[in-house]
N, C-alpha and C. Protein backbone atom coordinates (compact mmCIF):
# COMPACT_ATOMS: atom_id res chain seq x y z
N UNK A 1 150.31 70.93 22.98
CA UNK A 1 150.93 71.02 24.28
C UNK A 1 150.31 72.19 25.02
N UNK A 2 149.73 72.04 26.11
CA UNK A 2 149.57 72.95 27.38
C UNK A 2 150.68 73.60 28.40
N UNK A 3 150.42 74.86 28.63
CA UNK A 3 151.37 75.27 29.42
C UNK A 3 150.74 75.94 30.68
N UNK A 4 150.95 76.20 31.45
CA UNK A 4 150.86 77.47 32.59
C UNK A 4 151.53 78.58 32.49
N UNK A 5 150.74 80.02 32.49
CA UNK A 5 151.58 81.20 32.47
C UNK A 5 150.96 81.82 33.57
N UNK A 6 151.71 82.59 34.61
CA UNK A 6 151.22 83.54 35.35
C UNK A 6 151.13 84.81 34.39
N UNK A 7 149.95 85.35 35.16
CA UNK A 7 149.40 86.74 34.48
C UNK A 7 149.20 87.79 35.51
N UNK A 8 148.83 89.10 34.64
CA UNK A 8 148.42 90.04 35.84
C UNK A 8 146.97 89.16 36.59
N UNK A 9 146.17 88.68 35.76
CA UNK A 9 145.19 88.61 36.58
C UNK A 9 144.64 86.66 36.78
N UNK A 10 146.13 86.51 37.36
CA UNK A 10 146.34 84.80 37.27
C UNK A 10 146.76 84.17 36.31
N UNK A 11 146.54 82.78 36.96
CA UNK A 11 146.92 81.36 35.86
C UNK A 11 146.16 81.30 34.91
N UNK A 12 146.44 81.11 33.08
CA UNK A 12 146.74 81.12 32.60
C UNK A 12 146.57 79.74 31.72
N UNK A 13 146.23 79.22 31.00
CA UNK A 13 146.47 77.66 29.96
C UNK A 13 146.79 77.87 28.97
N UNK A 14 147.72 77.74 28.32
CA UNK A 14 148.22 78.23 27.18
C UNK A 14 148.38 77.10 26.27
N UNK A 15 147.12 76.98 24.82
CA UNK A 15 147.29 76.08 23.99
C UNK A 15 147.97 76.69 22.68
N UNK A 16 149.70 75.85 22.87
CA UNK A 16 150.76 76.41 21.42
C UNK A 16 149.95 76.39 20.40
N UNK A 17 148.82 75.42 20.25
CA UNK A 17 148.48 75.04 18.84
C UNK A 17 147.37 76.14 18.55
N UNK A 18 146.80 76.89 19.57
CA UNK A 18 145.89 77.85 19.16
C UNK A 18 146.28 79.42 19.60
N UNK A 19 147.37 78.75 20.08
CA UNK A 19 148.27 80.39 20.29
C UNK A 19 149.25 80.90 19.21
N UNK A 20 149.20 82.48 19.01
CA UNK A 20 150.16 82.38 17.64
C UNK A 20 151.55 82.97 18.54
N UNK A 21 152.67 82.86 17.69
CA UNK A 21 153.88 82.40 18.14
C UNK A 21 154.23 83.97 18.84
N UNK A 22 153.32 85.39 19.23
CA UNK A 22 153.96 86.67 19.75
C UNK A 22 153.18 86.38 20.92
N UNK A 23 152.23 85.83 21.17
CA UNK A 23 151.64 85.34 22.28
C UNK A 23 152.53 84.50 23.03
N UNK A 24 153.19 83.56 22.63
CA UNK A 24 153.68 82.78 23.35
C UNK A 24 154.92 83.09 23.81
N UNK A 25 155.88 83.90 22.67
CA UNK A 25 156.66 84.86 22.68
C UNK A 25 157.09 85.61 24.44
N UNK A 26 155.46 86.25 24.29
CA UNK A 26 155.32 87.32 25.37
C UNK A 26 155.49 86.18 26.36
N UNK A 27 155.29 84.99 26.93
CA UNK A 27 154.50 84.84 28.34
C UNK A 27 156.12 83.52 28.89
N UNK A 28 157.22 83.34 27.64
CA UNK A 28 158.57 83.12 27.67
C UNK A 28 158.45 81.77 27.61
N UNK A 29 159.23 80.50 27.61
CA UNK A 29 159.32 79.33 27.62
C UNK A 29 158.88 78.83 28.64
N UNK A 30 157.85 77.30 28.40
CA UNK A 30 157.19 77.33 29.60
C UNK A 30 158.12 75.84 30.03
N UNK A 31 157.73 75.78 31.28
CA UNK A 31 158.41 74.68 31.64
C UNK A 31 157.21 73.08 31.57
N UNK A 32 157.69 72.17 30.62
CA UNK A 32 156.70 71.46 30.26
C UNK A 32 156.15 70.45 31.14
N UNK A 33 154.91 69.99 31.27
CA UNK A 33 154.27 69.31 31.98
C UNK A 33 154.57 67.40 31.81
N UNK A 34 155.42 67.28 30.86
CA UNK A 34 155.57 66.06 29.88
C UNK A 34 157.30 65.68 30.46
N UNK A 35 157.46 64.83 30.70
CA UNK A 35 158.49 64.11 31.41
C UNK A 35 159.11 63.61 30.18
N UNK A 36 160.35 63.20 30.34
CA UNK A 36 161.10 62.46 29.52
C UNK A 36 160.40 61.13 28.76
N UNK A 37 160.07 60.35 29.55
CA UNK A 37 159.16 59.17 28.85
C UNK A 37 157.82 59.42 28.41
N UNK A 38 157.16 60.81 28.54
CA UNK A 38 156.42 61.34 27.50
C UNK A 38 154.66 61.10 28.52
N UNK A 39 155.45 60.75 29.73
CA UNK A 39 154.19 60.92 31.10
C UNK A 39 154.11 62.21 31.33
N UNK A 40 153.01 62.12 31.89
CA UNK A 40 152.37 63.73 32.50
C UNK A 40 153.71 63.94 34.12
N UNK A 41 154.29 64.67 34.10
CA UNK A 41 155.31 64.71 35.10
C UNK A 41 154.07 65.46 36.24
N UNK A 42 154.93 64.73 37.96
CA UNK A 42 154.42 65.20 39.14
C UNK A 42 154.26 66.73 39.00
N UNK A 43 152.92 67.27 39.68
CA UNK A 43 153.17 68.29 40.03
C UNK A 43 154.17 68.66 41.47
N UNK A 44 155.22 69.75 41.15
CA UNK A 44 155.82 70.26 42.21
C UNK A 44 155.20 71.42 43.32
N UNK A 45 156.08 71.64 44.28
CA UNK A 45 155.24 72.45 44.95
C UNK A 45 155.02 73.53 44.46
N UNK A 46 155.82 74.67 43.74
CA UNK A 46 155.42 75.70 43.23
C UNK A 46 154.46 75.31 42.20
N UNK A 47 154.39 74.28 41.38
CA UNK A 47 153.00 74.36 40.27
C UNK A 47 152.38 74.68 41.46
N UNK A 48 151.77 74.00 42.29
CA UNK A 48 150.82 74.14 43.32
C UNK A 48 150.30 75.35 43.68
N UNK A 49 151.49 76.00 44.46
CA UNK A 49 151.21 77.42 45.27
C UNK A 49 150.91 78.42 43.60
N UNK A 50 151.01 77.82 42.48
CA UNK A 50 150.41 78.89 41.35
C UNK A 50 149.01 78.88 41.40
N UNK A 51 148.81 77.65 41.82
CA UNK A 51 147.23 77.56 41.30
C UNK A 51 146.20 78.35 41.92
N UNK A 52 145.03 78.57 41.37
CA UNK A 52 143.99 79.43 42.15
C UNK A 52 142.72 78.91 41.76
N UNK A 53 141.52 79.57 43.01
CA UNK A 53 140.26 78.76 42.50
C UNK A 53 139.92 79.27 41.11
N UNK A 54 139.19 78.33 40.39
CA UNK A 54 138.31 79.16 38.98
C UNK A 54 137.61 80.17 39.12
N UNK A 55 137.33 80.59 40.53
CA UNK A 55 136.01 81.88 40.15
C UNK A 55 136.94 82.92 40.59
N UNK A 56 138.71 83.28 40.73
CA UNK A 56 139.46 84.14 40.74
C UNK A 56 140.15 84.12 39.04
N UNK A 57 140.18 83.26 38.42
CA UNK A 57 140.66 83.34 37.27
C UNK A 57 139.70 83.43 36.58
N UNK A 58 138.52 82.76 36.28
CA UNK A 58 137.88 82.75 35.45
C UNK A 58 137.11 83.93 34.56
N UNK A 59 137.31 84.48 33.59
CA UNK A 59 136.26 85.96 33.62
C UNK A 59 134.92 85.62 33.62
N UNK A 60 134.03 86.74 33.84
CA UNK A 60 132.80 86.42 34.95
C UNK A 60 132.20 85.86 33.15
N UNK A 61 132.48 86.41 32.08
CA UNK A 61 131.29 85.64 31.49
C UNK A 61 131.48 84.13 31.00
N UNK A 62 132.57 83.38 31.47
CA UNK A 62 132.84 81.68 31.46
C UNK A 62 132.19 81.36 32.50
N UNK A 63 132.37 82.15 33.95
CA UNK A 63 131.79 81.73 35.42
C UNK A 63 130.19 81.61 34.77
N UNK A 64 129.33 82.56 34.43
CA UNK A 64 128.22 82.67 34.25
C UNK A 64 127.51 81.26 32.77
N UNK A 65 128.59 80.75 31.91
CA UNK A 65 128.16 79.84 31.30
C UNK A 65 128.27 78.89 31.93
N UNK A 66 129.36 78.62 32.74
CA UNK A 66 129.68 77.27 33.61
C UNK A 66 128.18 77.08 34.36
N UNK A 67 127.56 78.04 35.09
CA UNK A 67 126.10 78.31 35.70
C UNK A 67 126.09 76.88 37.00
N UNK A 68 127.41 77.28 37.75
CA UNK A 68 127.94 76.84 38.98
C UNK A 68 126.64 76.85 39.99
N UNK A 69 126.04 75.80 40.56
CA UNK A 69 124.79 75.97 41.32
C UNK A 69 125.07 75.42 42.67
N UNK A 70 124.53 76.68 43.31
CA UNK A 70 124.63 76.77 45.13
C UNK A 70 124.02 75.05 45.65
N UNK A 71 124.06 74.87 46.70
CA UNK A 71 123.56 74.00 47.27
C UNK A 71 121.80 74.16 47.69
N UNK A 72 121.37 73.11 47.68
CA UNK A 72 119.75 73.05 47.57
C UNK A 72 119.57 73.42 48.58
N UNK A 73 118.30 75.04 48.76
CA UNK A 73 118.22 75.28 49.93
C UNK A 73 117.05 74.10 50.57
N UNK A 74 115.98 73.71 49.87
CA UNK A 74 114.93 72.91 50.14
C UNK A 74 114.94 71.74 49.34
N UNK A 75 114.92 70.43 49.72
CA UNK A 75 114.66 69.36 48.72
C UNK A 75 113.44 68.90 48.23
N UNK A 76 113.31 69.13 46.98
CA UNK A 76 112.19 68.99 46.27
C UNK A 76 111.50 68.27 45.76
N UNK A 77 112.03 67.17 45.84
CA UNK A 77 112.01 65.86 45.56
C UNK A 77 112.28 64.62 46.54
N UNK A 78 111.88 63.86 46.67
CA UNK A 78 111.98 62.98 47.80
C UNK A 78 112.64 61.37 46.84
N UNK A 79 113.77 61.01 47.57
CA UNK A 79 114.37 59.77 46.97
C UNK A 79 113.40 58.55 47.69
N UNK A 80 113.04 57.57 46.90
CA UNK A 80 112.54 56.68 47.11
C UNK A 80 113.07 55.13 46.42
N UNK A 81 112.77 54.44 46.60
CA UNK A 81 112.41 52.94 45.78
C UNK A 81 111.46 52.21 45.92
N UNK A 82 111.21 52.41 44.01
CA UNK A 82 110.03 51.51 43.60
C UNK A 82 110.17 50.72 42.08
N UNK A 83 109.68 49.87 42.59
CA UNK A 83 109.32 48.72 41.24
C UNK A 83 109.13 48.48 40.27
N UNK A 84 109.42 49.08 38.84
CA UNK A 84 109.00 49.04 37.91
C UNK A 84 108.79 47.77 36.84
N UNK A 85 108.02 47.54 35.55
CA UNK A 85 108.17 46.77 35.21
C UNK A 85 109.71 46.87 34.35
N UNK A 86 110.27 46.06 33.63
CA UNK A 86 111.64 46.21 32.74
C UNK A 86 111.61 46.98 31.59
N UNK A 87 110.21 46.70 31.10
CA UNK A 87 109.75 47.39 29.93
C UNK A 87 109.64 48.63 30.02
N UNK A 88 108.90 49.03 31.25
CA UNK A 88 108.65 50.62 31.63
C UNK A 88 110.30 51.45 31.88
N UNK A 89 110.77 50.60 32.27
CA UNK A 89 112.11 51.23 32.51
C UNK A 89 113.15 51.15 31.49
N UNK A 90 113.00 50.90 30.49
CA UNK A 90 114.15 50.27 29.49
C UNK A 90 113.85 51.43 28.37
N UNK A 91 112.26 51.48 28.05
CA UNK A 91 111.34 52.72 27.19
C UNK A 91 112.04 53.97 28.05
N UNK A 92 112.06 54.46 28.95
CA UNK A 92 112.46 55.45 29.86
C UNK A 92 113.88 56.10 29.71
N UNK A 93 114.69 54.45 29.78
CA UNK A 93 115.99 54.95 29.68
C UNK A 93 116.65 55.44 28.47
N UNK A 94 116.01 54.37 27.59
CA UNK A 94 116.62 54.72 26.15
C UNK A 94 116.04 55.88 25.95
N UNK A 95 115.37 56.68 25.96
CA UNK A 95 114.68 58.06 25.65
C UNK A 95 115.76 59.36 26.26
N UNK A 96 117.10 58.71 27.09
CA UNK A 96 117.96 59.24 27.26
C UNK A 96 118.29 60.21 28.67
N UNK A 97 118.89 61.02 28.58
CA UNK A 97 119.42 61.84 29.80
C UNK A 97 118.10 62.45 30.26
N UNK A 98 118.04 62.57 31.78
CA UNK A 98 116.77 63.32 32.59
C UNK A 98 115.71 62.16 32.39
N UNK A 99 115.46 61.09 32.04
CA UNK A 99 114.53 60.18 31.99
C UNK A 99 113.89 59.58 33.28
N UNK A 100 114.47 59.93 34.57
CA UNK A 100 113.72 59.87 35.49
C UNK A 100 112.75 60.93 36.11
N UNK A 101 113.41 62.09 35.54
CA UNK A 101 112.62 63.48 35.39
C UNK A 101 110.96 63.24 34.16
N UNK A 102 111.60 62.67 33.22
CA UNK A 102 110.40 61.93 32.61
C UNK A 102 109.25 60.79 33.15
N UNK A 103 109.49 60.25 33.97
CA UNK A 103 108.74 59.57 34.73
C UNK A 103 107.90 60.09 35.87
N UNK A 104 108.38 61.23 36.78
CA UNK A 104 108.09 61.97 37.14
C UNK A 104 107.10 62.83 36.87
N UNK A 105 106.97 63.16 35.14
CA UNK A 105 106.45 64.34 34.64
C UNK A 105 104.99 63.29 34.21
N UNK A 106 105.29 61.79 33.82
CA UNK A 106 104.47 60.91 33.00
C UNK A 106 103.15 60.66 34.63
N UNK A 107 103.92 60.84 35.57
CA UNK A 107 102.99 60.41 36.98
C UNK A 107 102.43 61.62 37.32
N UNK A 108 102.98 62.57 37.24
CA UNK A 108 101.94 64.14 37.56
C UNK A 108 101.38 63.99 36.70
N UNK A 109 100.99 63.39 35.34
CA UNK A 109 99.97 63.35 34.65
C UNK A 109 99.27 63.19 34.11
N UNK A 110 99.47 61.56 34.70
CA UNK A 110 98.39 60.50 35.38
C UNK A 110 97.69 61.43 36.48
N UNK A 111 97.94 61.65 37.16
CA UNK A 111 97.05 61.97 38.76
C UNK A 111 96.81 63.08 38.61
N UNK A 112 96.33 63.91 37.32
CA UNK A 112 95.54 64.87 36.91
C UNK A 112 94.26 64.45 36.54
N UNK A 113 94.09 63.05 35.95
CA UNK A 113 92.97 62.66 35.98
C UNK A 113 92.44 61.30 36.96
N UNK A 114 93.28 61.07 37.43
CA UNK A 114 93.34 59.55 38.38
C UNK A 114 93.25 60.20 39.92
N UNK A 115 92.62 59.37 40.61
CA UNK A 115 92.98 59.72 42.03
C UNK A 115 93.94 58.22 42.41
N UNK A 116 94.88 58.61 43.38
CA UNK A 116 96.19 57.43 43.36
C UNK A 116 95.33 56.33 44.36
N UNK A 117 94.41 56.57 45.14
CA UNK A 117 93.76 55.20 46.16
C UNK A 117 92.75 54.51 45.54
């Protein structure tokens, strides 16, 4: 079970099962998120007005693993559509995540030795 605790320095997630019982102790009975029929109950307005963004709660060295990225100042890449055969694309995909980044990398180097006209 999850809880919410306000803190000095914010909200708070409090897992009972990895919290030991002077921890939980300290932060008092929480009011549970779990409804009678065992649904996630509405949030009310005060849950609400508790909440805060992550980069006020978060300590900076979670912010810095999360590695939260600004918006692209320049686009570097240009979206297109093109044709492949099924085969070329099926080899590609199964080779897994970033595989269009792989295709990419397979055509810069081709046209290290190819001229494209």
């Amino acid at each position: 079970m999850f809880w919410l605790a306000e803190t000095e320095i914010g909200i708070q997630i409090i897992n009972f099962r990895k919290a030991n019982m002077r921890e939980a102790n300290r932060h008092g009975k929480p009011q549970t998120l779990i409804d009678a029929d065992g649904e996630v109950r509405e949030l009310t307005a005060e849950d609400m007005a508790k909440f805060r963004p992550a980069a006020e709660v978060l300590p900076l060295s979670l912010r810095k693993k999360l590695g939260v990225r600004g918006p692209q100042k320049a686009p570097v890449k240009e979206r297109i559509t093109i044709r492949l055969s099924r085969e070329v694309v099926e080899q590609f995909r199964e080779s897994g995540e970033g595989w269009q980044t792989r295709v990419d990398a397979a055509l810069r180097e081709w046209l290290k030795s190819h001229s494209p006209t």
